[in-house]
PDB file of N, CA and C in Angstrom:
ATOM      1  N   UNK A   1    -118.188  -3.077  27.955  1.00  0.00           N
ATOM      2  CA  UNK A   1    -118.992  -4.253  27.693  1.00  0.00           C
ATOM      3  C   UNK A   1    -119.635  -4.784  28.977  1.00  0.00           C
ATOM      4  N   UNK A   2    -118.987  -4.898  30.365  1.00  0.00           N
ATOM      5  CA  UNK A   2    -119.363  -5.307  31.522  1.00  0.00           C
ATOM      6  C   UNK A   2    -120.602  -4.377  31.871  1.00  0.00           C
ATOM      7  N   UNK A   3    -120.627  -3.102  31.600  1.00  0.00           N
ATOM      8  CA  UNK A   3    -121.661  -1.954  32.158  1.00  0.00           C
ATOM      9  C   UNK A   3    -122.727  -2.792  31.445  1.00  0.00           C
ATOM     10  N   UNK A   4    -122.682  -3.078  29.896  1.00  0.00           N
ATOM     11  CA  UNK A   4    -124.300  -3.570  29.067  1.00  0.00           C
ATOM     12  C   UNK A   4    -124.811  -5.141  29.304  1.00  0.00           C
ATOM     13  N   UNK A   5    -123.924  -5.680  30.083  1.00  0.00           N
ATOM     14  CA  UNK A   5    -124.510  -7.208  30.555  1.00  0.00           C
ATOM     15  C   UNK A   5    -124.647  -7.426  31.465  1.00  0.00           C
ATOM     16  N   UNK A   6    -125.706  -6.183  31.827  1.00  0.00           N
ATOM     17  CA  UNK A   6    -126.402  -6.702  33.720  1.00  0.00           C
ATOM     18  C   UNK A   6    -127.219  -7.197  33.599  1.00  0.00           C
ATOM     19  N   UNK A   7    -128.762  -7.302  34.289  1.00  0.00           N
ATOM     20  CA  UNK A   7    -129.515  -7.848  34.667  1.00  0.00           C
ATOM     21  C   UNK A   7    -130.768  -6.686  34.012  1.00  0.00           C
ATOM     22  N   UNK A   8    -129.956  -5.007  34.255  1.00  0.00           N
ATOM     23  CA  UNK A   8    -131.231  -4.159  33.932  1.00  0.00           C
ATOM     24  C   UNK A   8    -131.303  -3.440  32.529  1.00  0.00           C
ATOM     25  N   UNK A   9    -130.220  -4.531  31.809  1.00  0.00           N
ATOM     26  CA  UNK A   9    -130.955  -4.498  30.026  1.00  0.00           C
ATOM     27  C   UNK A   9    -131.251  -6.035  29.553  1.00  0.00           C
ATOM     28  N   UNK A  10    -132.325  -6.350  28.649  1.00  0.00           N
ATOM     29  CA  UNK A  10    -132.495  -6.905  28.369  1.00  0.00           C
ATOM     30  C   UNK A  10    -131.510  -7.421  26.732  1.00  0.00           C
ATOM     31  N   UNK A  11    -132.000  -8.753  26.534  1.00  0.00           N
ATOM     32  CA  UNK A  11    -130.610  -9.731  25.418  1.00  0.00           C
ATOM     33  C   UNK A  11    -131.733  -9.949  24.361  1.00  0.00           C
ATOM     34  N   UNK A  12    -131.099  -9.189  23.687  1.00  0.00           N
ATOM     35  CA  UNK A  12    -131.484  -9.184  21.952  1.00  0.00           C
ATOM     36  C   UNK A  12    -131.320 -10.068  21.785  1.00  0.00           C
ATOM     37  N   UNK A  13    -131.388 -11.298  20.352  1.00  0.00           N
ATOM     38  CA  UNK A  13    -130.636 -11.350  19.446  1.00  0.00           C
ATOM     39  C   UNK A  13    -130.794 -11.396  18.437  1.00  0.00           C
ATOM     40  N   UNK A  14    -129.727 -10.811  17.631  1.00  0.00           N
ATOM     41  CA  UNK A  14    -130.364  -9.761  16.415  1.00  0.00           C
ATOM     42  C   UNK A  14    -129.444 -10.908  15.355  1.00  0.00           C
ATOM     43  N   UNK A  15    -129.787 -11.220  13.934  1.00  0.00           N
ATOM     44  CA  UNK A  15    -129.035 -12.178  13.131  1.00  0.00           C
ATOM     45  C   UNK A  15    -128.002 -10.936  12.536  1.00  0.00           C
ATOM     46  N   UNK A  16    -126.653 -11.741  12.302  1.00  0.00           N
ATOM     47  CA  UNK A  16    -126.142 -10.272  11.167  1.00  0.00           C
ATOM     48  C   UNK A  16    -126.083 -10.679   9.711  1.00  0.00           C
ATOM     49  N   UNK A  17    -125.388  -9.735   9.120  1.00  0.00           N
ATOM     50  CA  UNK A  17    -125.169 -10.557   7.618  1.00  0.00           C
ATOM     51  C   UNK A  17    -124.592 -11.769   7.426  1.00  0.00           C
ATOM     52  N   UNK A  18    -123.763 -11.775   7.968  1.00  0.00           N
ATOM     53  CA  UNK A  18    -122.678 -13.607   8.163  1.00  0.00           C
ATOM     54  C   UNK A  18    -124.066 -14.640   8.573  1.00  0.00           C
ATOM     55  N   UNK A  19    -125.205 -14.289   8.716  1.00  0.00           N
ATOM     56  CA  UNK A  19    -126.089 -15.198   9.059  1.00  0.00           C
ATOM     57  C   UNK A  19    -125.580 -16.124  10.368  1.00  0.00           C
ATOM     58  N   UNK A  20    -125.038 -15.262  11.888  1.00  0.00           N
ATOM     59  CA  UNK A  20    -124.595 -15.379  12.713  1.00  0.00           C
ATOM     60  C   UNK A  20    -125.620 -15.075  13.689  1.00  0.00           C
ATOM     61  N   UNK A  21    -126.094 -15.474  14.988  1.00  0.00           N
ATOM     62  CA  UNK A  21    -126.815 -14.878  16.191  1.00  0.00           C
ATOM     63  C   UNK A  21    -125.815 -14.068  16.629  1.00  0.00           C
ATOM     64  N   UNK A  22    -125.516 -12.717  17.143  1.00  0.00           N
ATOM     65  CA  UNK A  22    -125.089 -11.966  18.130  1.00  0.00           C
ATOM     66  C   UNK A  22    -126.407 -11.478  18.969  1.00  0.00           C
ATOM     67  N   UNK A  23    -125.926 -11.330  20.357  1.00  0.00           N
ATOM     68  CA  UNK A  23    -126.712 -11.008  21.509  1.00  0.00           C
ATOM     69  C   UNK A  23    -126.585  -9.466  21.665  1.00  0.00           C
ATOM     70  N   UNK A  24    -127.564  -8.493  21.316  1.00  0.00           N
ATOM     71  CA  UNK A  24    -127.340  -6.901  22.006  1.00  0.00           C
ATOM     72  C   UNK A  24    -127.803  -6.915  23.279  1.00  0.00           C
ATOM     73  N   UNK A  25    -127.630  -6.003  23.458  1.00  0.00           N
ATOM     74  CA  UNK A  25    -128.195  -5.304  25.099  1.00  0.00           C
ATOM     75  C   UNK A  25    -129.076  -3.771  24.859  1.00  0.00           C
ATOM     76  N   UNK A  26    -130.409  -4.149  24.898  1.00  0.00           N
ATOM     77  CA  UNK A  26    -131.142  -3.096  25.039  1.00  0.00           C
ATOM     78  C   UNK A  26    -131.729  -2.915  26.073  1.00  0.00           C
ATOM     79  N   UNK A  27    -132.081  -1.709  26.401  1.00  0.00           N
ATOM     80  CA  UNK A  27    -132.759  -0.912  27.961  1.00  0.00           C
ATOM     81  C   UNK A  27    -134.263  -1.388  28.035  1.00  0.00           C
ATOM     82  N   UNK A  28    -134.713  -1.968  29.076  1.00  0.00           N
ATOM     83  CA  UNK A  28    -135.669  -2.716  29.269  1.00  0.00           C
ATOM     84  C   UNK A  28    -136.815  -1.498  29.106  1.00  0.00           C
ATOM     85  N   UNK A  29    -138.237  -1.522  28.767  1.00  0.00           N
ATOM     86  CA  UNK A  29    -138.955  -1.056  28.911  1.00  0.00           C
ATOM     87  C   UNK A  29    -139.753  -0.541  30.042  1.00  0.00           C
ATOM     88  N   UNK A  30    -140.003   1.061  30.652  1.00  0.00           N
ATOM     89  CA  UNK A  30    -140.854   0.749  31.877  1.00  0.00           C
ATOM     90  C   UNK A  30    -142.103   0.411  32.400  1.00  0.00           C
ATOM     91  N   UNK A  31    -142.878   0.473  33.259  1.00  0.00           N
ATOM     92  CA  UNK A  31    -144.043  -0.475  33.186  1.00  0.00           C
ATOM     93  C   UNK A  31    -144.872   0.780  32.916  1.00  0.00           C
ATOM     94  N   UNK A  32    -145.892   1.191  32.526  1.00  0.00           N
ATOM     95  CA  UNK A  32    -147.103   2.771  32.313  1.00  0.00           C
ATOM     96  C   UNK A  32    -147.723   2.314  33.204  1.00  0.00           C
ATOM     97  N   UNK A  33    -147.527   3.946  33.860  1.00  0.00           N
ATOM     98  CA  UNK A  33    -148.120   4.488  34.268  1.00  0.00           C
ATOM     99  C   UNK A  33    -149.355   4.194  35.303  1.00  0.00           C
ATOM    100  N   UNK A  34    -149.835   4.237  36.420  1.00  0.00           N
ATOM    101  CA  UNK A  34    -150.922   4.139  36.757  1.00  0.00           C
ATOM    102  C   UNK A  34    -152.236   4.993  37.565  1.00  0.00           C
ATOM    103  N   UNK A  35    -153.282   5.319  37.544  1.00  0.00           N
ATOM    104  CA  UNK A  35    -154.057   6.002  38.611  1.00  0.00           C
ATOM    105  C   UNK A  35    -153.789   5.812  40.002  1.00  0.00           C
ATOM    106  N   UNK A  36    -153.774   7.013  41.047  1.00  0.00           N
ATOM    107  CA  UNK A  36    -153.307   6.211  42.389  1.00  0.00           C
ATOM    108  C   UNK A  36    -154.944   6.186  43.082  1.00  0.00           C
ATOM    109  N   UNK A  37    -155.755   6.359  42.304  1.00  0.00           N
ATOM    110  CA  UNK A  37    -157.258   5.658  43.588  1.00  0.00           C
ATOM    111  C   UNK A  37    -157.356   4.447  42.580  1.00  0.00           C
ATOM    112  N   UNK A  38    -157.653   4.111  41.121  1.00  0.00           N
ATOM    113  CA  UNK A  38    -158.340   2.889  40.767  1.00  0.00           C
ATOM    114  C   UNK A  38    -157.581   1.927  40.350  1.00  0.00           C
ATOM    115  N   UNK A  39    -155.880   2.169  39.855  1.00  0.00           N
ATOM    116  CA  UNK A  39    -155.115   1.391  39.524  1.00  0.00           C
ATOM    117  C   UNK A  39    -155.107   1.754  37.670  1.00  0.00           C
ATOM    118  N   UNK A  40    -156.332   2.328  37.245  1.00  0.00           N
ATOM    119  CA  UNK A  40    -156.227   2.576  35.522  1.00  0.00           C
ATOM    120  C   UNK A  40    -154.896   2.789  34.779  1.00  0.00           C
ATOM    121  N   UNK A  41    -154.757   2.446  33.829  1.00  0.00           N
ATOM    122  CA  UNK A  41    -153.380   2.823  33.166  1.00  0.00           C
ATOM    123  C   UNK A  41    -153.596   4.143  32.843  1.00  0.00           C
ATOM    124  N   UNK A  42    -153.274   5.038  32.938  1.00  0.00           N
ATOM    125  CA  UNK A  42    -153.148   6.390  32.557  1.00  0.00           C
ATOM    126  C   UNK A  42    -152.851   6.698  31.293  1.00  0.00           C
ATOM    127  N   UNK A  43    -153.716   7.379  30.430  1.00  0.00           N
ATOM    128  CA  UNK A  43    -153.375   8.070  29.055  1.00  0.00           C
ATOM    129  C   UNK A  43    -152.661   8.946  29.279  1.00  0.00           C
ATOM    130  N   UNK A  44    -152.070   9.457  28.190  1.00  0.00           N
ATOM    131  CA  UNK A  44    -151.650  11.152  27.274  1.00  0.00           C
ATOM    132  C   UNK A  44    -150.363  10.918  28.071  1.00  0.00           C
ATOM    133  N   UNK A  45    -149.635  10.227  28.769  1.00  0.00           N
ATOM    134  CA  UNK A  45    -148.024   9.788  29.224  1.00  0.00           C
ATOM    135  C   UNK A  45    -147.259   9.089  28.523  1.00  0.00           C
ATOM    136  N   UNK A  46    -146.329   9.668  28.093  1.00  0.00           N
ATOM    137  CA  UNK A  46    -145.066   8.609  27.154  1.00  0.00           C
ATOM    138  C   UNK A  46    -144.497   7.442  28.073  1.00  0.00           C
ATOM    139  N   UNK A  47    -144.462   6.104  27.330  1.00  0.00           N
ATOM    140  CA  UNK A  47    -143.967   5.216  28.348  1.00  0.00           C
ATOM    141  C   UNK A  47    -142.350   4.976  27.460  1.00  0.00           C
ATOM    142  N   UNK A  48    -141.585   6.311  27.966  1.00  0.00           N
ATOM    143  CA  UNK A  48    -139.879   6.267  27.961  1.00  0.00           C
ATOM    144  C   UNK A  48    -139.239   6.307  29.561  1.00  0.00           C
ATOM    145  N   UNK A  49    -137.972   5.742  29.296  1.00  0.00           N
ATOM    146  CA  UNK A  49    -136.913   5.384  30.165  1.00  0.00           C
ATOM    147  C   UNK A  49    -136.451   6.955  31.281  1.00  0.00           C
ATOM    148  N   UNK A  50    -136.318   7.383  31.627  1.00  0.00           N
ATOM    149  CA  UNK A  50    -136.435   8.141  32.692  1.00  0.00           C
ATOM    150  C   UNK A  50    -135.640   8.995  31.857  1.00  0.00           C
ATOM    151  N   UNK A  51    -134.325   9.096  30.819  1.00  0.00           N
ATOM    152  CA  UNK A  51    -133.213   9.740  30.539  1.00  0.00           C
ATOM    153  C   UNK A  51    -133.888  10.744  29.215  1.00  0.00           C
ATOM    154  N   UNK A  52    -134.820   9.747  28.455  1.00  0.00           N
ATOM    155  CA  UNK A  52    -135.584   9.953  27.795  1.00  0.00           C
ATOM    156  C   UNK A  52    -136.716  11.174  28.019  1.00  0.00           C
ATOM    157  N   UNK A  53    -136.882  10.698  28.669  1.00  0.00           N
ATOM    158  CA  UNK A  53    -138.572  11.562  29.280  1.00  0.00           C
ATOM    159  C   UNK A  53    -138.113  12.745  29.815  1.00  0.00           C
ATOM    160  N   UNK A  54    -137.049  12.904  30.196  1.00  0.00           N
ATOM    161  CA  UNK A  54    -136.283  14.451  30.886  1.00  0.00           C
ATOM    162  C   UNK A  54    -136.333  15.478  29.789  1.00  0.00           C
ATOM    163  N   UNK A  55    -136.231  14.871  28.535  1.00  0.00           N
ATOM    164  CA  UNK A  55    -135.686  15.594  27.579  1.00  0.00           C
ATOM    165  C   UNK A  55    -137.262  16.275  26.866  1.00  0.00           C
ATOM    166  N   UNK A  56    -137.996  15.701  27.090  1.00  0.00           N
ATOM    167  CA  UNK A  56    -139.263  15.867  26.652  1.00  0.00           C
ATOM    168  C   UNK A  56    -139.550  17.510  27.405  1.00  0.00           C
ATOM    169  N   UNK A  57    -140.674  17.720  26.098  1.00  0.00           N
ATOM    170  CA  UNK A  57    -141.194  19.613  26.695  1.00  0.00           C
ATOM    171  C   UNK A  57    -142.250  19.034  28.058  1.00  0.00           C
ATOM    172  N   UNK A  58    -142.462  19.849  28.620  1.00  0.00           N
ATOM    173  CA  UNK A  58    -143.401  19.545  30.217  1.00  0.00           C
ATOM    174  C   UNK A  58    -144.636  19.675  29.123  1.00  0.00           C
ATOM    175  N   UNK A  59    -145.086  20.274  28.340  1.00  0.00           N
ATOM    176  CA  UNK A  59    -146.509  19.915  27.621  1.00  0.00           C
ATOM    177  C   UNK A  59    -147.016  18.480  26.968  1.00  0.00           C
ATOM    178  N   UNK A  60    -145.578  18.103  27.058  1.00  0.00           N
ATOM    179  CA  UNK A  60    -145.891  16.002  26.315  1.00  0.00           C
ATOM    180  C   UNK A  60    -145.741  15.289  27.354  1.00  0.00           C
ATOM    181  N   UNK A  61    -145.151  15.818  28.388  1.00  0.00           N
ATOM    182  CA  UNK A  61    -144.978  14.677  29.920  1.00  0.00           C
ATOM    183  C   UNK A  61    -145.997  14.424  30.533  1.00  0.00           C
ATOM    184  N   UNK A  62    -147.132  15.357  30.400  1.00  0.00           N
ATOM    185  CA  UNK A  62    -148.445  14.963  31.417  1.00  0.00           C
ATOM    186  C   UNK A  62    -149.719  15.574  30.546  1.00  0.00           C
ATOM    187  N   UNK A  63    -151.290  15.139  31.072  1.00  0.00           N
ATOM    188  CA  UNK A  63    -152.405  15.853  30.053  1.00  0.00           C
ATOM    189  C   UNK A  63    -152.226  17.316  31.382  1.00  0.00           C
ATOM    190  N   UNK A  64    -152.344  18.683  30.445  1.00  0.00           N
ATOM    191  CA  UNK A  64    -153.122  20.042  31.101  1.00  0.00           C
ATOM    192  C   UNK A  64    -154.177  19.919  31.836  1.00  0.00           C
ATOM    193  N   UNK A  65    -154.706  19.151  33.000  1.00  0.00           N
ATOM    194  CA  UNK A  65    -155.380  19.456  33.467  1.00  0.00           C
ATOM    195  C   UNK A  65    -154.974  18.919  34.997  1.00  0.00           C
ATOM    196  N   UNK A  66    -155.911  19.658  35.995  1.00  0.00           N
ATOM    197  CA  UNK A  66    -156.344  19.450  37.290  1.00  0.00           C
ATOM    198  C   UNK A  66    -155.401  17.870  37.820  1.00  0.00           C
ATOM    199  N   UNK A  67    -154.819  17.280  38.465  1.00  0.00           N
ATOM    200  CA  UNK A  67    -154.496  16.146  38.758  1.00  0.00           C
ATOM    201  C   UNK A  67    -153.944  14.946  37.318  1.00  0.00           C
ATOM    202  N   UNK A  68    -153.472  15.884  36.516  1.00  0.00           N
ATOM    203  CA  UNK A  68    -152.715  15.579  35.562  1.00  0.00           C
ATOM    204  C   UNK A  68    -151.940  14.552  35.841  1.00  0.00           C
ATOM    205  N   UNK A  69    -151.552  12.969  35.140  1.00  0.00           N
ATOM    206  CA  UNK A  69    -150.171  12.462  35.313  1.00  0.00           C
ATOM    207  C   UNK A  69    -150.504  11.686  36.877  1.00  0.00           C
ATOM    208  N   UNK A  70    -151.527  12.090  37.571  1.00  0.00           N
ATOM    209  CA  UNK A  70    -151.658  11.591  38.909  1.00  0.00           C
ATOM    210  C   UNK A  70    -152.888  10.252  38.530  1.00  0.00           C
ATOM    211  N   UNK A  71    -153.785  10.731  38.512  1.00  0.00           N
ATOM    212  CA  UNK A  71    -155.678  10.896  38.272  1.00  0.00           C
ATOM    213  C   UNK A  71    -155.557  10.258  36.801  1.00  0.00           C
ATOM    214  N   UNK A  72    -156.632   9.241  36.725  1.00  0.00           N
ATOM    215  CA  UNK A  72    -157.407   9.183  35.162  1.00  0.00           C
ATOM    216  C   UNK A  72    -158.181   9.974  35.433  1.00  0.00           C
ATOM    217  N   UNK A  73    -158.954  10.072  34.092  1.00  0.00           N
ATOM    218  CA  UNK A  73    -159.671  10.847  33.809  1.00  0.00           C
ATOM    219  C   UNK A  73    -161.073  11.133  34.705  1.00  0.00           C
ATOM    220  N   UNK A  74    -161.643   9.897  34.958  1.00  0.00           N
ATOM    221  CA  UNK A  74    -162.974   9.335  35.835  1.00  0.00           C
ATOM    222  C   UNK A  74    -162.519   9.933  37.330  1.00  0.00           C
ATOM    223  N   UNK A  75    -161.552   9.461  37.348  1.00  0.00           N
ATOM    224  CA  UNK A  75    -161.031   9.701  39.185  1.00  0.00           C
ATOM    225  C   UNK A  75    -160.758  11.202  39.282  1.00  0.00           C
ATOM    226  N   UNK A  76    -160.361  11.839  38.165  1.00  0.00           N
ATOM    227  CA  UNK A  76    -159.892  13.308  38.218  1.00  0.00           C
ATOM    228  C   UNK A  76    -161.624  14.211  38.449  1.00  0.00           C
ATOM    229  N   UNK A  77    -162.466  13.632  37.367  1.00  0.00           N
ATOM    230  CA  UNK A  77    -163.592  14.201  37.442  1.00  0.00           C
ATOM    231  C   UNK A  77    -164.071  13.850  39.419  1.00  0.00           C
ATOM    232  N   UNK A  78    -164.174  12.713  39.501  1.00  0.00           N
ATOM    233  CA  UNK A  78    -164.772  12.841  40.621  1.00  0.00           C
ATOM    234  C   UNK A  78    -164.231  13.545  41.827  1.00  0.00           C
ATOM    235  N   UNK A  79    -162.703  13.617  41.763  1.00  0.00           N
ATOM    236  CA  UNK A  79    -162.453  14.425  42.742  1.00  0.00           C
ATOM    237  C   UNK A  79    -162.909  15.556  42.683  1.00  0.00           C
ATOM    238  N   UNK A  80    -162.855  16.316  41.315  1.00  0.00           N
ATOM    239  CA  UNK A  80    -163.256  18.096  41.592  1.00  0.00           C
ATOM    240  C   UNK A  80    -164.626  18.161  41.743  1.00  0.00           C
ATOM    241  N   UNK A  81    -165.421  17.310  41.232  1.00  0.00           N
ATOM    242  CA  UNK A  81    -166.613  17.197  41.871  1.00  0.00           C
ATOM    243  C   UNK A  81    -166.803  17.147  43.571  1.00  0.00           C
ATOM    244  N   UNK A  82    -166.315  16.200  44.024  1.00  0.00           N
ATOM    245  CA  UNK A  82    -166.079  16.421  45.209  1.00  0.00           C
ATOM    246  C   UNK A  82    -165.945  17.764  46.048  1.00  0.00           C
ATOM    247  N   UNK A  83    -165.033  18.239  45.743  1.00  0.00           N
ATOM    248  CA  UNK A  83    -164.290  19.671  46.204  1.00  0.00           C
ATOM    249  C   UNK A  83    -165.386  20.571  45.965  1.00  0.00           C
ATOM    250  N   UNK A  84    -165.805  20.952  44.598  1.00  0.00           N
ATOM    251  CA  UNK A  84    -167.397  21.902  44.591  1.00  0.00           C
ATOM    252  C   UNK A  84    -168.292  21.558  45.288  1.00  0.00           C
ATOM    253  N   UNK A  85    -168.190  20.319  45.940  1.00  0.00           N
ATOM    254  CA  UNK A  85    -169.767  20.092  46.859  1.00  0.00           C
ATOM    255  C   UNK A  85    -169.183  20.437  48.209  1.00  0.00           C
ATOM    256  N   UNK A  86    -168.512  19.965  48.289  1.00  0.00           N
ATOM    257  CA  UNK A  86    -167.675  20.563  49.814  1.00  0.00           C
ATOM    258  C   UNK A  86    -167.431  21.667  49.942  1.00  0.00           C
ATOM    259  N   UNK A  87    -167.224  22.820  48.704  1.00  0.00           N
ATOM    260  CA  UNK A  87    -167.440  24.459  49.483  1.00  0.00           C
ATOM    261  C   UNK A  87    -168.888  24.738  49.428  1.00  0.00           C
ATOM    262  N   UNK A  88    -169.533  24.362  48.818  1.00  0.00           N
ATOM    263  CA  UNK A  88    -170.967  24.642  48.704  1.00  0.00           C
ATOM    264  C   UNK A  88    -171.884  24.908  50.089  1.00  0.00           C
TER     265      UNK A  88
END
């Protein structure tokens, strides 16, 4: 009982049948995801708890492409744009 009444789950409270308040302890939500040049929230990422997300196939953890999981979409395009003008 001491492990579920810290600080890093959050306090339900759920009514029961006795038409009683009891308090649960559920695992707080994490914050999604973000782009690291514009700050965008990032699509196609599950926003689960770290224990959660392990369990997941690597094809649902991030989108297939180039700077996947890093990059939105806009910022991903412009970088590889970038890169083709620079070997050019």
């Amino acid at each position: 009982m001491k492990q579920q009444r810290s600080r890093s789950k959050r306090k339900v409270f759920v009514k029961t049948p006795g038409n009683k308040l009891k308090v649960q302890y559920k695992q707080k939500k994490p914050k999604k995801l973000r782009c690291s040049e514009c700050g965008q929230e990032l699509h196609g990422i599950p926003n689960l708890i770290k224990a959660r997300f392990k369990n997941l196939p690597k094809t649902k953890k991030r989108p297939q492409r180039p700077y996947g999981g890093v990059l939105c979409s806009k910022c991903s395009r412009k970088k590889i744009i970038e890169k083709v003008r620079k070997n050019d």
